[in-house]
Protein backbone atom coordinates (compact mmCIF):
# COMPACT_ATOMS: atom_id res chain seq x y z
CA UNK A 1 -103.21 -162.83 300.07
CA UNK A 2 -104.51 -165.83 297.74
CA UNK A 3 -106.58 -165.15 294.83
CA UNK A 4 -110.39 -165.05 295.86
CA UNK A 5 -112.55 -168.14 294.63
CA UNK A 6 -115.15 -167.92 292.14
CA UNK A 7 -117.65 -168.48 294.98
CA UNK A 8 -116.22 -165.29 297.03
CA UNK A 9 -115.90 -163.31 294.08
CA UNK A 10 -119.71 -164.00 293.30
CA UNK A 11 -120.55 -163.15 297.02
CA UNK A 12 -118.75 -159.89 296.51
CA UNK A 13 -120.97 -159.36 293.26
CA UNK A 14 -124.24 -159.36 294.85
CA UNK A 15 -123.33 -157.36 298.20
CA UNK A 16 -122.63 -155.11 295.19
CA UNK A 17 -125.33 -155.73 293.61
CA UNK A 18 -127.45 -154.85 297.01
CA UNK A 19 -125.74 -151.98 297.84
CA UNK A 20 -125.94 -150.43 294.39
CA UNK A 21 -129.80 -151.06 293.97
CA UNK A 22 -130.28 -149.76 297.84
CA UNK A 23 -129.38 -146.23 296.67
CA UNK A 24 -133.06 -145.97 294.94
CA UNK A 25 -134.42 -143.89 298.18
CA UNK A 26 -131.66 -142.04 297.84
CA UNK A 27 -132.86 -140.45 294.18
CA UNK A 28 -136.52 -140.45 294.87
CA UNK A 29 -136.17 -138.38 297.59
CA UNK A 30 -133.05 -136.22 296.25
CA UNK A 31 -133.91 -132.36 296.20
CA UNK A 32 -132.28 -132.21 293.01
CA UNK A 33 -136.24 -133.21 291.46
CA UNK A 34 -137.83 -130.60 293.84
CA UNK A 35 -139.17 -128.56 291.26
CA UNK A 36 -140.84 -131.42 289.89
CA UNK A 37 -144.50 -132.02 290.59
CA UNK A 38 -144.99 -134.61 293.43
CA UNK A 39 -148.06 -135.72 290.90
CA UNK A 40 -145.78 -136.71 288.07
CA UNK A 41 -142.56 -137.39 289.72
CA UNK A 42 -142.69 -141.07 290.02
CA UNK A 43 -143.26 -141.82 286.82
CA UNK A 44 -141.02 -139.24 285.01
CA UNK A 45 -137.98 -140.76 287.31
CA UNK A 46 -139.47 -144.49 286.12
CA UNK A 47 -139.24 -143.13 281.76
CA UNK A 48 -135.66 -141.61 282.10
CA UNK A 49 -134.00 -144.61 284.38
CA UNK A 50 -135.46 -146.79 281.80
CA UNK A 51 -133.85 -144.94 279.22
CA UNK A 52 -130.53 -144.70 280.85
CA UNK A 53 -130.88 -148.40 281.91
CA UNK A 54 -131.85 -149.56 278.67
CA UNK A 55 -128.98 -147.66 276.95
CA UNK A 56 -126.29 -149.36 279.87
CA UNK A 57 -127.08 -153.64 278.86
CA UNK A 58 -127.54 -152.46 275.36
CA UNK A 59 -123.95 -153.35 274.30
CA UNK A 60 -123.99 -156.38 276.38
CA UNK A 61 -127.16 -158.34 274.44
CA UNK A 62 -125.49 -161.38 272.77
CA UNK A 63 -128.73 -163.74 271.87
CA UNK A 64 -131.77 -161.94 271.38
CA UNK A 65 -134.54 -163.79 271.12
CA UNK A 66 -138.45 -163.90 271.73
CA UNK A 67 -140.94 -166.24 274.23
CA UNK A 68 -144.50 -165.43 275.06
CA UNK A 69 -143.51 -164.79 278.32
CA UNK A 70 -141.73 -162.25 277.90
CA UNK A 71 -145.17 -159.97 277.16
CA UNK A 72 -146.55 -160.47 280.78
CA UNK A 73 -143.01 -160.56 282.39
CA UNK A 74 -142.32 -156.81 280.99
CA UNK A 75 -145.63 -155.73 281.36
CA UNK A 76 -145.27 -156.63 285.09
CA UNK A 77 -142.25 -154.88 284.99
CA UNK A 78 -143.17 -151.82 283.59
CA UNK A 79 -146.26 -151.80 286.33
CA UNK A 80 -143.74 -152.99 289.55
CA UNK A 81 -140.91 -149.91 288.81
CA UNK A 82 -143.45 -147.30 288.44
CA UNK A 83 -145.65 -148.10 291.59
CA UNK A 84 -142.66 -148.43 293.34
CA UNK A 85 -140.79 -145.20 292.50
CA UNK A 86 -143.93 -143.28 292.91
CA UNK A 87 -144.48 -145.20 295.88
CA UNK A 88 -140.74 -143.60 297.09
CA UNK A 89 -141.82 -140.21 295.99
CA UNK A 90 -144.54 -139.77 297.88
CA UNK A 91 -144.39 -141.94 301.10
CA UNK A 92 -141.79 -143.45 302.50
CA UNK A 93 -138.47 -145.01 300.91
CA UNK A 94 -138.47 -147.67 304.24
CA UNK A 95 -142.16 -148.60 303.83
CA UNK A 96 -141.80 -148.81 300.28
CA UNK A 97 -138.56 -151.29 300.18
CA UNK A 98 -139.96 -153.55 302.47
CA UNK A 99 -143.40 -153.93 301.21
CA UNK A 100 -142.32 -154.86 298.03
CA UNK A 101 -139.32 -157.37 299.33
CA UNK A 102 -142.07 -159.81 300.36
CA UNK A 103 -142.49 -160.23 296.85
CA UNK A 104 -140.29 -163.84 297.45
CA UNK A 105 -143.68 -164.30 299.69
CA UNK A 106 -145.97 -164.03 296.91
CA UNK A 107 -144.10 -166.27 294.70
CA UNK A 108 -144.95 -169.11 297.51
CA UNK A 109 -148.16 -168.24 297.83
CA UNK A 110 -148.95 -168.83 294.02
CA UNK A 111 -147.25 -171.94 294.60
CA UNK A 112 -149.67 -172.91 296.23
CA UNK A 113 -152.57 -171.96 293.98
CA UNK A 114 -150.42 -174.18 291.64
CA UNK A 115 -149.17 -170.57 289.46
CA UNK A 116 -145.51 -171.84 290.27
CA UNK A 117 -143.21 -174.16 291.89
CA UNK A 118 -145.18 -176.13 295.12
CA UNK A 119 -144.14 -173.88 298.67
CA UNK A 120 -142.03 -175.91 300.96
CA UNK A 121 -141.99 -176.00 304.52
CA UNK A 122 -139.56 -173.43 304.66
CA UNK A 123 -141.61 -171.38 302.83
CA UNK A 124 -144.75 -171.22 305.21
CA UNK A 125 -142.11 -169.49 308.34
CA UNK A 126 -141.36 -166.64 305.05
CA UNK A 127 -145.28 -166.01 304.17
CA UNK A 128 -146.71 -165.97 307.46
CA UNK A 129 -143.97 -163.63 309.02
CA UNK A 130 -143.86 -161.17 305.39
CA UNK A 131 -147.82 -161.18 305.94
CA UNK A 132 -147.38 -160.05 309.41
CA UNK A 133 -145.04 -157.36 308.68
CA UNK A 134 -147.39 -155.93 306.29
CA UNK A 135 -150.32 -156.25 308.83
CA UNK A 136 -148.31 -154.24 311.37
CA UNK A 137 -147.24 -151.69 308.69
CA UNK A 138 -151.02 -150.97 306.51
CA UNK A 139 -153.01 -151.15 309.85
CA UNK A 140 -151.26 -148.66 311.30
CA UNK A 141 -150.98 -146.40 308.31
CA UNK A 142 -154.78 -146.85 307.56
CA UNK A 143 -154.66 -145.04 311.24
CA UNK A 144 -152.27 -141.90 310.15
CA UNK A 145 -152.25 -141.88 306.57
CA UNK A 146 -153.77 -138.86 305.05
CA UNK A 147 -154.08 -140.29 301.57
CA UNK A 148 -156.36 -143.62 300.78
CA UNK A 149 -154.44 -146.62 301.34
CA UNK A 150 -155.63 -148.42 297.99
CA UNK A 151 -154.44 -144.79 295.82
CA UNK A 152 -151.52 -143.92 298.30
CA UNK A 153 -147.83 -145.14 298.80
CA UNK A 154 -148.80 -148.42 300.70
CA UNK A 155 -151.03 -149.03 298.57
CA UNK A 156 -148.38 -149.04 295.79
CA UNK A 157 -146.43 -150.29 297.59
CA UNK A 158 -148.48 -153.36 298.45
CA UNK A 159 -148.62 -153.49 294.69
CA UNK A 160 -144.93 -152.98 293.80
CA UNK A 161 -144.51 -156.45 295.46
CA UNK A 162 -147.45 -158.35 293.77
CA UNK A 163 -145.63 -157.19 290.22
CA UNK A 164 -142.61 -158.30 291.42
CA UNK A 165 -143.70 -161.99 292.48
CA UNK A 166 -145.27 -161.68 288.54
CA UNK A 167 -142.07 -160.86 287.45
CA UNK A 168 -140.04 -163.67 289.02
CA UNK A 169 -142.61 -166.17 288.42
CA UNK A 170 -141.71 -165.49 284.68
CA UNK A 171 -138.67 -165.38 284.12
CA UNK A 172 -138.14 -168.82 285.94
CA UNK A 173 -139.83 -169.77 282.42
CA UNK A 174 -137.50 -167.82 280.50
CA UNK A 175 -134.11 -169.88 281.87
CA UNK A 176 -131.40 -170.04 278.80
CA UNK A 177 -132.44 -166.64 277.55
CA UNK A 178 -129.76 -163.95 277.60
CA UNK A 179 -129.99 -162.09 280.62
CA UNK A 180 -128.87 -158.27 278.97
CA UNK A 181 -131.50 -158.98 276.46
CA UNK A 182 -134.12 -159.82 279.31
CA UNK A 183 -133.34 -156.68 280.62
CA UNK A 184 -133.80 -154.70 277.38
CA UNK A 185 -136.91 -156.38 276.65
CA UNK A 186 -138.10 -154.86 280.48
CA UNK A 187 -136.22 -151.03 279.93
CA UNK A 188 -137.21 -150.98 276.46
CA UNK A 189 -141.46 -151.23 277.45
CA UNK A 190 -141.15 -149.03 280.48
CA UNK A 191 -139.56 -146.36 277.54
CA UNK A 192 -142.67 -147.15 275.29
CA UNK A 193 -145.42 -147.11 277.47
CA UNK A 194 -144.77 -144.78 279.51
CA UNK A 195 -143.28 -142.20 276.70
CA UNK A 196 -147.09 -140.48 276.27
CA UNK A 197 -147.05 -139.84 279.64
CA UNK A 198 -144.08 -137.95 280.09
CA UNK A 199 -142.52 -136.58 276.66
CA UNK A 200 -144.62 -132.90 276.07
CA UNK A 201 -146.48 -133.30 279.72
CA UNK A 202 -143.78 -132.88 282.13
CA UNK A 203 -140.62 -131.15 283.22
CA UNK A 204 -137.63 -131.61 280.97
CA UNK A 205 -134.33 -132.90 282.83
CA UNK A 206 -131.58 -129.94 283.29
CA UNK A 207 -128.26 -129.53 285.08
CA UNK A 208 -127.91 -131.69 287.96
CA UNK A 209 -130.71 -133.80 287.28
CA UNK A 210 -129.39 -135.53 283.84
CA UNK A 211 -126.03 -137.33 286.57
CA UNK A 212 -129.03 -138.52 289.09
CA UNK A 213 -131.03 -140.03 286.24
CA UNK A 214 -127.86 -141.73 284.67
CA UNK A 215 -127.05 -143.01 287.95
CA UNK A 216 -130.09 -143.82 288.69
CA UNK A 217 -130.86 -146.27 285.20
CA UNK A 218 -127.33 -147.30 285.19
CA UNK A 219 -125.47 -147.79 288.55
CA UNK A 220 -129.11 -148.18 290.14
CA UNK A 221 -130.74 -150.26 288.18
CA UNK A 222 -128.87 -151.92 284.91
CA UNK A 223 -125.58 -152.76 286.64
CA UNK A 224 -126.51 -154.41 289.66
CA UNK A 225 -128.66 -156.28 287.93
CA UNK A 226 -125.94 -158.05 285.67
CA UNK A 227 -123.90 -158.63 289.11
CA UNK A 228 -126.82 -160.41 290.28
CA UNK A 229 -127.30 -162.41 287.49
CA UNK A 230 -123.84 -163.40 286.86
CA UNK A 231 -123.24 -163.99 290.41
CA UNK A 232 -126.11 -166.69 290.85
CA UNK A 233 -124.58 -169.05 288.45
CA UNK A 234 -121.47 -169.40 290.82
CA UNK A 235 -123.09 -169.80 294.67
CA UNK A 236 -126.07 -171.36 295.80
CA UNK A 237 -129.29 -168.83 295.15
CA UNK A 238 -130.49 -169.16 298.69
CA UNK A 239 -126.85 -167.50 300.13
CA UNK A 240 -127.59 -165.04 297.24
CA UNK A 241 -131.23 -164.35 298.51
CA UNK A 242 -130.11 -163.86 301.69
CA UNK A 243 -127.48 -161.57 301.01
CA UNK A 244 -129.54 -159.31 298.99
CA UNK A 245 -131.25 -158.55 302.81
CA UNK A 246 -128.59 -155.62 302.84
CA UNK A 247 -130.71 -153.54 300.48
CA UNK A 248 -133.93 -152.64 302.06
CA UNK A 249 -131.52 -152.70 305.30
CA UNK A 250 -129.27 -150.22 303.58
CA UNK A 251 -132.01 -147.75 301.66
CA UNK A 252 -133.07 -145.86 304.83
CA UNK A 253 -129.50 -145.31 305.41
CA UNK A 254 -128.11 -144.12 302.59
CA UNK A 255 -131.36 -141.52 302.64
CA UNK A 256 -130.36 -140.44 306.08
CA UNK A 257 -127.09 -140.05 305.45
CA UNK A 258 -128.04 -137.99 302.25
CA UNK A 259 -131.41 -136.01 303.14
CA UNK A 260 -131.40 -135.89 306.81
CA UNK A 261 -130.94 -131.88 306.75
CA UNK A 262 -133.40 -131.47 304.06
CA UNK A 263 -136.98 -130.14 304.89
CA UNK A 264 -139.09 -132.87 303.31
CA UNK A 265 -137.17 -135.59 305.23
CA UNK A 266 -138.71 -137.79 307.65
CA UNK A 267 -137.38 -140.59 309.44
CA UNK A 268 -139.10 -144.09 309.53
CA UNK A 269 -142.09 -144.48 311.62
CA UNK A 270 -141.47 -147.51 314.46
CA UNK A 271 -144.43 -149.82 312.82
CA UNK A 272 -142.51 -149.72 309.45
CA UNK A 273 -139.18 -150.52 311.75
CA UNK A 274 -141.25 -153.27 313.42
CA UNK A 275 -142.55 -154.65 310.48
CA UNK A 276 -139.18 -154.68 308.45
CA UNK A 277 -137.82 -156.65 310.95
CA UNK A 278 -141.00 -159.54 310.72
CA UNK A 279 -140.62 -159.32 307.10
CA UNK A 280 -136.80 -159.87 307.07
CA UNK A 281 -136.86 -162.32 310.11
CA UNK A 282 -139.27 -164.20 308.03
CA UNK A 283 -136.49 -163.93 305.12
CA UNK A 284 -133.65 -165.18 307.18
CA UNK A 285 -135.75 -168.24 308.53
CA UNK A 286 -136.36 -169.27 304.65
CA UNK A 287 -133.28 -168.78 302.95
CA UNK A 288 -130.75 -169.29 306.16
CA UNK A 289 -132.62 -172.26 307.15
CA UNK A 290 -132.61 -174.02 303.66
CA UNK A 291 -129.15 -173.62 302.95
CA UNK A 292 -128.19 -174.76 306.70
CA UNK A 293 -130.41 -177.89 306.28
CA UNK A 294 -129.13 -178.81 302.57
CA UNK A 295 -125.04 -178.36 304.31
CA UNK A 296 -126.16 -181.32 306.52
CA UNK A 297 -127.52 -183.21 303.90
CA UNK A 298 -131.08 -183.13 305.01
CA UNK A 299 -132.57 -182.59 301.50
CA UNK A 300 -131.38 -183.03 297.97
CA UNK A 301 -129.34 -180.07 295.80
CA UNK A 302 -132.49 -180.22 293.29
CA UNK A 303 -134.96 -179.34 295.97
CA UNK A 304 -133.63 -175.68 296.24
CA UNK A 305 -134.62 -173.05 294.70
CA UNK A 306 -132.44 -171.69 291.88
CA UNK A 307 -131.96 -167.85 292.35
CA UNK A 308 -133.71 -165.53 290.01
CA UNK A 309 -132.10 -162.64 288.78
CA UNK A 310 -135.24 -159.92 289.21
């Protein structure tokens, strides 16, 4: 067998990548943090896989350097990982995934309100079908949720999503800027702020827990984020894009797999199925269709989004 091309070695980096950032449901709902409070959970889990993230691209920061935009990017940042671990923690790890992977949604829709790149007609098959996903998902949790949907986990999640359009949007102004040290930057406020809120006022790690949260800030988080990154510069971002599909795919998985025996487990509800597959039909139409249309020459290579490495 021939050597693999740079191209399939930068497809194998982001199925990586995928798979390696789909194992967040199964940490948030490990039992191994059961006899931490539900209350508190989220963001104690969000402060130590910061600090083990922030720790992992450490050694790998070659040209630091500082832009504006990188106070709103990490702020965002800080404010999309802890709704969306909390989000994990208390509702469910299906729900939460796909909620916040129409974040690519919001990004077009502040196109179009002229905060970013113009949406193309590719775009509008993406936003419609993400925003009827979410329809089919909050209306019928509004009808069986027992916590308010603004306070509870769709309601973060919902959230988690709008921080992460925030966060893409900036960093497509922060091309040519080291990627590890981007990633610092992001770790290294989610360890500040969020250090008076856990240090002193909850549990301290022990045993088992102290492997989850190093996996969890370095395999989880930190690593397949530098796959991503580096892949993108060696295959077109849409095929990226559309690979990364196998993470909110793979998250209820892995959690079955994992925590099916356990107690607290519960297995997704058919409106979250139903509305995972709008959102990601909506996903394939954008990014399969673009990169089909540019093979037959239909629109120029600058027209296409370049992938983002959030």
């Amino acid at each position: 067998m021939g050597q693999l091309s740079s191209r399939d070695r930068a497809r194998l980096m982001v199925v990586a990548a995928a798979l390696l950032w789909s194992t967040s449901g199964f940490y948030a709902k490990a039992p191994w943090f059961d006899d931490w409070p539900v209350e508190t959970r989220g963001v104690t889990l969000t402060f130590w896989r910061a600090v083990f993230a922030a720790l992992t691209v450490l050694p790998l920061v070659r040209r630091p350097s500082f832009r504006p935009a990188m106070i709103p990017m990490s702020l965002a940042f800080v404010a999309m990982v802890y709704s969306f671990l909390t989000a994990m923690v208390r509702g469910s790890e299906t729900t939460t995934i796909w909620l916040q992977y129409v974040g690519p949604a919001w990004v077009a829709l502040a196109g179009w309100f002229g905060l970013g790149d113009r949406p193309k007609r590719s775009d509008w098959a993406m936003v419609w079908l993400s925003l009827a996903g979410i329809a089919v998902i909050v209306w019928m949790e509004s009808r069986s949720a027992a916590a308010p949907l603004g306070t509870g986990p769709v309601g973060l999640a919902l959230f988690s999503g709008l921080a992460l359009a925030t966060v893409l949007i900036l960093i497509r102004h922060l091309r040519g800027v080291d990627v590890a040290w981007l990633g610092l930057v992001n770790h290294a406020a989610c360890v500040a702020l969020l250090f008076p809120l856990v240090i002193g006022k909850t549990p301290w790690p022990h045993g088992i827990q102290w492997a989850a949260l190093i996996g969890l800030g370095a395999t989880q988080l930190a690593l397949p984020y530098l796959l991503y990154a580096w892949a993108v510069r060696e295959m077109e971002s849409n095929e990226a894009s559309l690979l990364t599909l196998i993470e909110p795919v793979a998250v209820p998985v892995w959690t079955f797999l994992a925590w099916r025996h356990h107690p607290g487990y519960e297995f997704p509800r058919w409106w979250t199925l139903l509305g995972a597959a709008l959102i990601a039909s909506g996903f394939v139409w954008r990014y399969g269709l673009a990169r089909r249309t540019r093979r037959l020459g239909r629109i120029p290579k600058a027209t296409i989004d370049p992938g983002e490495s959030g």
